[in-house]
PDB file of N, CA and C in Angstrom:
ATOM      1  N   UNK A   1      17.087  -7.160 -19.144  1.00  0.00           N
ATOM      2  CA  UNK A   1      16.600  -7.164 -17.776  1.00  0.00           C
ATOM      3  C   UNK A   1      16.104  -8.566 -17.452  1.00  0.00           C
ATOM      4  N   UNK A   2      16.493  -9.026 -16.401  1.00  0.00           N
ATOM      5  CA  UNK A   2      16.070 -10.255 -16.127  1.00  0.00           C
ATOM      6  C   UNK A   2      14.760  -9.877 -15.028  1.00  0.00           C
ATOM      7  N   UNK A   3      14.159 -11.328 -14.760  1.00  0.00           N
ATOM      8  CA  UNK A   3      12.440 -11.048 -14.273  1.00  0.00           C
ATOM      9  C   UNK A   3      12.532 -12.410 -13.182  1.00  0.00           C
ATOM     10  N   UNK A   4      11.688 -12.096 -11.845  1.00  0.00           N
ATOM     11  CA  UNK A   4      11.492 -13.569 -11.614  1.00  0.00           C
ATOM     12  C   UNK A   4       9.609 -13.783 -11.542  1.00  0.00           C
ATOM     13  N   UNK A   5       9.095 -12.910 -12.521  1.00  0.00           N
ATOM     14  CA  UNK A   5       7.668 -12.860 -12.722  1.00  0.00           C
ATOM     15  C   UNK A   5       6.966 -13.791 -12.447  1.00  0.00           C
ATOM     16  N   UNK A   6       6.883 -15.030 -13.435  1.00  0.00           N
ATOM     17  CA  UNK A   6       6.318 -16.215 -13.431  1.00  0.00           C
ATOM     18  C   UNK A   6       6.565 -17.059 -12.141  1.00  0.00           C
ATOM     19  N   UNK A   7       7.674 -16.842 -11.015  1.00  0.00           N
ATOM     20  CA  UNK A   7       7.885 -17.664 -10.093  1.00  0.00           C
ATOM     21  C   UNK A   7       6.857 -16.745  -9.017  1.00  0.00           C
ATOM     22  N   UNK A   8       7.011 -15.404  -8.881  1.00  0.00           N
ATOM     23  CA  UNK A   8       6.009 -14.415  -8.084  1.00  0.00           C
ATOM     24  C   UNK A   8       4.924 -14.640  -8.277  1.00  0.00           C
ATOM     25  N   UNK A   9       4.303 -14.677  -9.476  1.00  0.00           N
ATOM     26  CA  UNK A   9       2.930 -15.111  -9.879  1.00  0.00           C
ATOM     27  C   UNK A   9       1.835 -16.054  -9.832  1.00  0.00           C
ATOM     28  N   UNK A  10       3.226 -17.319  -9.760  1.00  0.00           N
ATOM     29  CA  UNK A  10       2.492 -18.935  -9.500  1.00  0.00           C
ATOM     30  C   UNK A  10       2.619 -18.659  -7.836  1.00  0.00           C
ATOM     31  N   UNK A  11       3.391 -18.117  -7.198  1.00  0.00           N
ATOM     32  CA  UNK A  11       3.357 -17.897  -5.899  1.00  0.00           C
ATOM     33  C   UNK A  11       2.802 -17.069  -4.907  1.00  0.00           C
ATOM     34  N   UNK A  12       1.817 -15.973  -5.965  1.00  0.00           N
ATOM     35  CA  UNK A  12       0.578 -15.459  -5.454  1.00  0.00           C
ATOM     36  C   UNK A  12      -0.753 -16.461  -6.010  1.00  0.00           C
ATOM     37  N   UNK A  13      -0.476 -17.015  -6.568  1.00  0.00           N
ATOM     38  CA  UNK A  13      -1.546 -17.889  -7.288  1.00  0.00           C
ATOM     39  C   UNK A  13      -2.698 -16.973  -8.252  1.00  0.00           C
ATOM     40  N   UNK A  14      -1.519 -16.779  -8.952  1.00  0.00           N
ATOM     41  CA  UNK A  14      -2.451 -16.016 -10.332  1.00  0.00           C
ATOM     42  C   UNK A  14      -2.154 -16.222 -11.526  1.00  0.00           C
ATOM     43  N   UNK A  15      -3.107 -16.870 -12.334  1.00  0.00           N
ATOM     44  CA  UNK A  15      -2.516 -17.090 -14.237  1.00  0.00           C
ATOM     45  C   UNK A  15      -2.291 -15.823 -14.825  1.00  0.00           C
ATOM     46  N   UNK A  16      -1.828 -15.744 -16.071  1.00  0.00           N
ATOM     47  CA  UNK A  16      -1.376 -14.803 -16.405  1.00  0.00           C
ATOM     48  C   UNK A  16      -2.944 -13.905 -16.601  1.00  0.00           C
ATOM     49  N   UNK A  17      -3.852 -14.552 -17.319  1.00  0.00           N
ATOM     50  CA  UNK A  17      -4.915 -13.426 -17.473  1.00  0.00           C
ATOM     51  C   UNK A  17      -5.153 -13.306 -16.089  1.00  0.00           C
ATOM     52  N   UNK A  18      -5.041 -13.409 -15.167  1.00  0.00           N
ATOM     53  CA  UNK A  18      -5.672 -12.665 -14.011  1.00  0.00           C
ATOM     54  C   UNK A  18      -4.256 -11.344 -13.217  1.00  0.00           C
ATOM     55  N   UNK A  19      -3.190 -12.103 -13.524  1.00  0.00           N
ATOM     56  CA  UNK A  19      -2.119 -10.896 -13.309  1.00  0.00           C
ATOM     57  C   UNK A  19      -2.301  -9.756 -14.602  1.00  0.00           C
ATOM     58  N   UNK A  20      -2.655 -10.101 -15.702  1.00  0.00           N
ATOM     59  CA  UNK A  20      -2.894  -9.438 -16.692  1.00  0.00           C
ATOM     60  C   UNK A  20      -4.472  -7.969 -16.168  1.00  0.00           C
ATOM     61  N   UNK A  21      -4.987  -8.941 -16.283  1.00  0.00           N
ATOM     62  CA  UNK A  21      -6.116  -7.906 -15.655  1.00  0.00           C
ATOM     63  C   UNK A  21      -6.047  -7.043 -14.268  1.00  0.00           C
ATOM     64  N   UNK A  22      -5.124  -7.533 -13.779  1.00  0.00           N
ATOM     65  CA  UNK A  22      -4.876  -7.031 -12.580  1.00  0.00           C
ATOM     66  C   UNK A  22      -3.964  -5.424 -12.496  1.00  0.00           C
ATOM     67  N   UNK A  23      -3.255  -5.517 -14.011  1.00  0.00           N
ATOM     68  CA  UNK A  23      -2.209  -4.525 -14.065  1.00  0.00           C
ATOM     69  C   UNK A  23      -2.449  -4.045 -15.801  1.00  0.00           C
ATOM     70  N   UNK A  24      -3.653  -4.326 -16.439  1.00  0.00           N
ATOM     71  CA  UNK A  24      -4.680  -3.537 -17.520  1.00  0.00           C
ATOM     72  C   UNK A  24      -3.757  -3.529 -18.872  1.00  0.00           C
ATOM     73  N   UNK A  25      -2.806  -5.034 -18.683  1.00  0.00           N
ATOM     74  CA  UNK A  25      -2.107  -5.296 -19.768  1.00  0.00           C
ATOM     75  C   UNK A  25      -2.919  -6.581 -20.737  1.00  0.00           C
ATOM     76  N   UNK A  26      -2.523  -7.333 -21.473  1.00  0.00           N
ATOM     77  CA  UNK A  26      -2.544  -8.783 -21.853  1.00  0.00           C
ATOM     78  C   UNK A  26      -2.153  -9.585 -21.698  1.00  0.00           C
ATOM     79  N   UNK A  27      -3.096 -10.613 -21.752  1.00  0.00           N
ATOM     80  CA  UNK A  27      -2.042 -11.899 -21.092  1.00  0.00           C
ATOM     81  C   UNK A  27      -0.585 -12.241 -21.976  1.00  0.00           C
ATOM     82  N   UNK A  28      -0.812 -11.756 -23.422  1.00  0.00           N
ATOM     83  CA  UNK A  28       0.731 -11.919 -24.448  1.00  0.00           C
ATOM     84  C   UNK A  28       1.800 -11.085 -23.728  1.00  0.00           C
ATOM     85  N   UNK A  29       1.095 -10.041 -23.120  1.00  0.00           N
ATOM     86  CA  UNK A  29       2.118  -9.250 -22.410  1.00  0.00           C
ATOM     87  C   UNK A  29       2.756  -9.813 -21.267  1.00  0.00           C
ATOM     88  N   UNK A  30       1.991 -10.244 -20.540  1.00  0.00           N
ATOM     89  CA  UNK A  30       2.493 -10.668 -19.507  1.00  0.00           C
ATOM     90  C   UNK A  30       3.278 -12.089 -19.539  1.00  0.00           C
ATOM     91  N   UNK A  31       3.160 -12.889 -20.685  1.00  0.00           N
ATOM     92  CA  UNK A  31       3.849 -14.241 -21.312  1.00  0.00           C
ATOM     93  C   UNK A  31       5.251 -13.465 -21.999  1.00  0.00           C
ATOM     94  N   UNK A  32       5.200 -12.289 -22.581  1.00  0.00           N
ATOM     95  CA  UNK A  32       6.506 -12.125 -23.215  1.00  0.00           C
ATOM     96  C   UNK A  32       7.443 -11.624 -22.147  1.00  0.00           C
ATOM     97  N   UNK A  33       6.916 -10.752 -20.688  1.00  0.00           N
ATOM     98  CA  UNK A  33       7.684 -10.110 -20.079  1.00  0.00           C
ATOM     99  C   UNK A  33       8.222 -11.465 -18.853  1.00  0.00           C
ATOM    100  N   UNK A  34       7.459 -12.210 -19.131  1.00  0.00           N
ATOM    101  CA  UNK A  34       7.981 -13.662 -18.262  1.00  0.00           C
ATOM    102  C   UNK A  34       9.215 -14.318 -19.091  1.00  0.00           C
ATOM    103  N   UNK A  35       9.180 -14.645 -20.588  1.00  0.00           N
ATOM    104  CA  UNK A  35      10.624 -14.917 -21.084  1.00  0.00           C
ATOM    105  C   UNK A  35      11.654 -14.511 -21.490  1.00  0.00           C
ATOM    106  N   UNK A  36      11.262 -12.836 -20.416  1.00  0.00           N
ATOM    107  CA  UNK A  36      12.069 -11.619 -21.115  1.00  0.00           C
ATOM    108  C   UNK A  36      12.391 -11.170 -22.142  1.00  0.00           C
ATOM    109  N   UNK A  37      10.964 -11.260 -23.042  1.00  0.00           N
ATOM    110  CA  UNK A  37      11.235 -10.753 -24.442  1.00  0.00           C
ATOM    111  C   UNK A  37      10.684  -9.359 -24.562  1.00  0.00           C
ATOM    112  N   UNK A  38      10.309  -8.862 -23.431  1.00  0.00           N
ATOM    113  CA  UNK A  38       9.613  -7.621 -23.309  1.00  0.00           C
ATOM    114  C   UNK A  38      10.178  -6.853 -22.075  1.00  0.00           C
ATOM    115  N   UNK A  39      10.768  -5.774 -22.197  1.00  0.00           N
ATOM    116  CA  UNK A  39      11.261  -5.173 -21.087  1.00  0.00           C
ATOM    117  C   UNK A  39       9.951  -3.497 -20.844  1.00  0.00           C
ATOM    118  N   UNK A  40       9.348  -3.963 -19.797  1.00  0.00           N
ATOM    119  CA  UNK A  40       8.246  -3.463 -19.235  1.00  0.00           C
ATOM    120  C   UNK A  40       8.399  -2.153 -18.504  1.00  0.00           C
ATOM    121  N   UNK A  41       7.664  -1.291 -18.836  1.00  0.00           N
ATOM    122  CA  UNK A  41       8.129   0.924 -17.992  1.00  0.00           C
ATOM    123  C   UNK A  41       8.243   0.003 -16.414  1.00  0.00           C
ATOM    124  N   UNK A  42       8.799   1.608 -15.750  1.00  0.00           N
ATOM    125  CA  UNK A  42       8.930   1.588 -14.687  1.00  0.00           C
ATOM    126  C   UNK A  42       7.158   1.444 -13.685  1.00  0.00           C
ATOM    127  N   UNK A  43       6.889   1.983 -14.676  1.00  0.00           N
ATOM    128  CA  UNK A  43       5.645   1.875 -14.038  1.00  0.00           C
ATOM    129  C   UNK A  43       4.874   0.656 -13.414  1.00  0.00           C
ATOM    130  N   UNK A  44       4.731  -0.067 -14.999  1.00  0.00           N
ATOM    131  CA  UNK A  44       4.539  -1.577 -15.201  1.00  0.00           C
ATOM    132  C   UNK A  44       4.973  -2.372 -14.405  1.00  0.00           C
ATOM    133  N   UNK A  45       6.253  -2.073 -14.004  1.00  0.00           N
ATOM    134  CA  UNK A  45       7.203  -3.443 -13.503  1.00  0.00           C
ATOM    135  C   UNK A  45       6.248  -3.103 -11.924  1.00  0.00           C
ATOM    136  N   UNK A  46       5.989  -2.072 -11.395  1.00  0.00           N
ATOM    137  CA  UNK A  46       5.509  -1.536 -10.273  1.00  0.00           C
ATOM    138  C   UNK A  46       4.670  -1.960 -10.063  1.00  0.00           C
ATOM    139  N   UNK A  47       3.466  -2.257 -11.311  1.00  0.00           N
ATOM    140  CA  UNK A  47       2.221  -2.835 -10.871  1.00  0.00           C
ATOM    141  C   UNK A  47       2.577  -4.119 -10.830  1.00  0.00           C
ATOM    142  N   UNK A  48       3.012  -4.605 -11.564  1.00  0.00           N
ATOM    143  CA  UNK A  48       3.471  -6.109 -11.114  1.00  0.00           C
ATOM    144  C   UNK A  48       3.778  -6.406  -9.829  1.00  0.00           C
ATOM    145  N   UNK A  49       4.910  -5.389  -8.847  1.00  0.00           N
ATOM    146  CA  UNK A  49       5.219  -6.191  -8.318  1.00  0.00           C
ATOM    147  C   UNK A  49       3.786  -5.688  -7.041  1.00  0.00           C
ATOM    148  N   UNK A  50       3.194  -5.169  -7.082  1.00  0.00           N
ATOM    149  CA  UNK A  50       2.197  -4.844  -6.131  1.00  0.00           C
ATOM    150  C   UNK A  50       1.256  -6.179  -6.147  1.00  0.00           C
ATOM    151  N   UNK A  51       0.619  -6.481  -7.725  1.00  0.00           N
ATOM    152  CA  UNK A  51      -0.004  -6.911  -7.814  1.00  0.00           C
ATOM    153  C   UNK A  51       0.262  -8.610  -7.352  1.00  0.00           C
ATOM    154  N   UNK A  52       1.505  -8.638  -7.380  1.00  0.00           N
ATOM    155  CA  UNK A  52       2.185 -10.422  -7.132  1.00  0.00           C
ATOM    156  C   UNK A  52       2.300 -10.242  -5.770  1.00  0.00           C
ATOM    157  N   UNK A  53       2.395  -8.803  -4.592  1.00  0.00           N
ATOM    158  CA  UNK A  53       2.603  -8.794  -3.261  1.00  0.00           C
ATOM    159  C   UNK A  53       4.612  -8.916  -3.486  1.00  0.00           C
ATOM    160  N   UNK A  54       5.610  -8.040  -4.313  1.00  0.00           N
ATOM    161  CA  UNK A  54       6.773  -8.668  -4.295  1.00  0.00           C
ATOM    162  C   UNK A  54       7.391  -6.932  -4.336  1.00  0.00           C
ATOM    163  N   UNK A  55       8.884  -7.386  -3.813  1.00  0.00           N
ATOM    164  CA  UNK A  55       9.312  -5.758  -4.480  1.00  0.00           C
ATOM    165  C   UNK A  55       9.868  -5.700  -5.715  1.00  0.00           C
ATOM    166  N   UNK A  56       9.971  -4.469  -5.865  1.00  0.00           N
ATOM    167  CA  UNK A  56      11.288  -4.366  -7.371  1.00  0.00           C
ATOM    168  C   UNK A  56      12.140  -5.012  -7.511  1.00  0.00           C
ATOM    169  N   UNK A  57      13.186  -4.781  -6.003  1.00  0.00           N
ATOM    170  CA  UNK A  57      13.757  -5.858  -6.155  1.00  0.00           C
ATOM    171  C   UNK A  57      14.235  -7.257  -6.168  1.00  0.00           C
ATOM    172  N   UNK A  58      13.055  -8.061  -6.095  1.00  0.00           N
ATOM    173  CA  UNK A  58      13.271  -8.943  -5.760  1.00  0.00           C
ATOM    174  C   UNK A  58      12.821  -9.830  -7.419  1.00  0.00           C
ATOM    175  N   UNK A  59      11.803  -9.058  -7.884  1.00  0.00           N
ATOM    176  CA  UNK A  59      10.912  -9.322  -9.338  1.00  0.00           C
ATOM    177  C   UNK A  59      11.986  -9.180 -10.614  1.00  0.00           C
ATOM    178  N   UNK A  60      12.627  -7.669  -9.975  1.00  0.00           N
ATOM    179  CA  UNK A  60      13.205  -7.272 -11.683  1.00  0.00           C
ATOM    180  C   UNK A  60      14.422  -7.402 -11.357  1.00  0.00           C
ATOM    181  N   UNK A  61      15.569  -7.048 -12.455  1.00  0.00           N
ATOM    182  CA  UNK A  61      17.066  -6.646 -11.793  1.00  0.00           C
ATOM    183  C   UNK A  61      18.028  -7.432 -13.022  1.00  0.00           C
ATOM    184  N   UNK A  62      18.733  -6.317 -13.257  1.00  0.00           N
ATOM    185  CA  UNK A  62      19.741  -6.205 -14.475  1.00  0.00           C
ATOM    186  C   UNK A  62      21.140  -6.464 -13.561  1.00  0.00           C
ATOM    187  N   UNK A  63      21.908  -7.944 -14.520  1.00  0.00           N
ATOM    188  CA  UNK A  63      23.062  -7.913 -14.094  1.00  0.00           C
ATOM    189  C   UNK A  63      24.062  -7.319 -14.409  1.00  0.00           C
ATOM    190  N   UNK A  64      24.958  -6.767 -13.530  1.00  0.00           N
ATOM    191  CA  UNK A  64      26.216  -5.968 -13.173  1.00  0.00           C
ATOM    192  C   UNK A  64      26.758  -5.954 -14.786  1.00  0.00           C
ATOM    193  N   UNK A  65      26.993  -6.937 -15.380  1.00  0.00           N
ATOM    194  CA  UNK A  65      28.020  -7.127 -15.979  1.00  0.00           C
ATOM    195  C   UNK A  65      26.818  -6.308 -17.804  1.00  0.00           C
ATOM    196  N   UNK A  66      26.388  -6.435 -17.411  1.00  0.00           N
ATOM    197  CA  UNK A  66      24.836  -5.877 -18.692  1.00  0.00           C
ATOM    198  C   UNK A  66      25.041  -4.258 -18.995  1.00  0.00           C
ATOM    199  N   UNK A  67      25.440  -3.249 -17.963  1.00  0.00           N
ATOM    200  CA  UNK A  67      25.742  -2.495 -17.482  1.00  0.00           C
ATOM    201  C   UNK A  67      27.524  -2.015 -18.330  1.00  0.00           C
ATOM    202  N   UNK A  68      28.201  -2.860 -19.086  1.00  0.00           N
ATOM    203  CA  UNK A  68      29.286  -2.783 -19.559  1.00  0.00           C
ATOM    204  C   UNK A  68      29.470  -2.435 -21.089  1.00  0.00           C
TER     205      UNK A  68
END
């Protein structure tokens, strides 16, 4: 799954511990799901994108070809 987390994040103006606290994860969490080494519940990805002000789709999204 690809992410555009870290670009949403610096563009709500929040470090990771404060997006972290914001959505009752860690900041490691929120550093691994930024270099996509962590693929995050549906839930999760949800608070994220509330918490950055972004939608689903614009944050998360698996390419076509991933799907094969």
């Amino acid at each position: 799954m690809e992410n555009s987390v870290k670009v949403a994040r610096v563009k709500a103006d929040l470090t990771q511990q404060q997006l972290a606290d914001a959505v009752g994860i860690t900041r490691q969490t929120i550093s691994l799901i930024e270099k996509g080494k962590y693929n995050p519940s549906l839930k999760l990805c949800l608070q994220i994108c509330y918490a950055v002000n972004g939608t689903l789709d614009e944050i998360f999204w698996i390419e076509e070809e991933d799907f094969e």
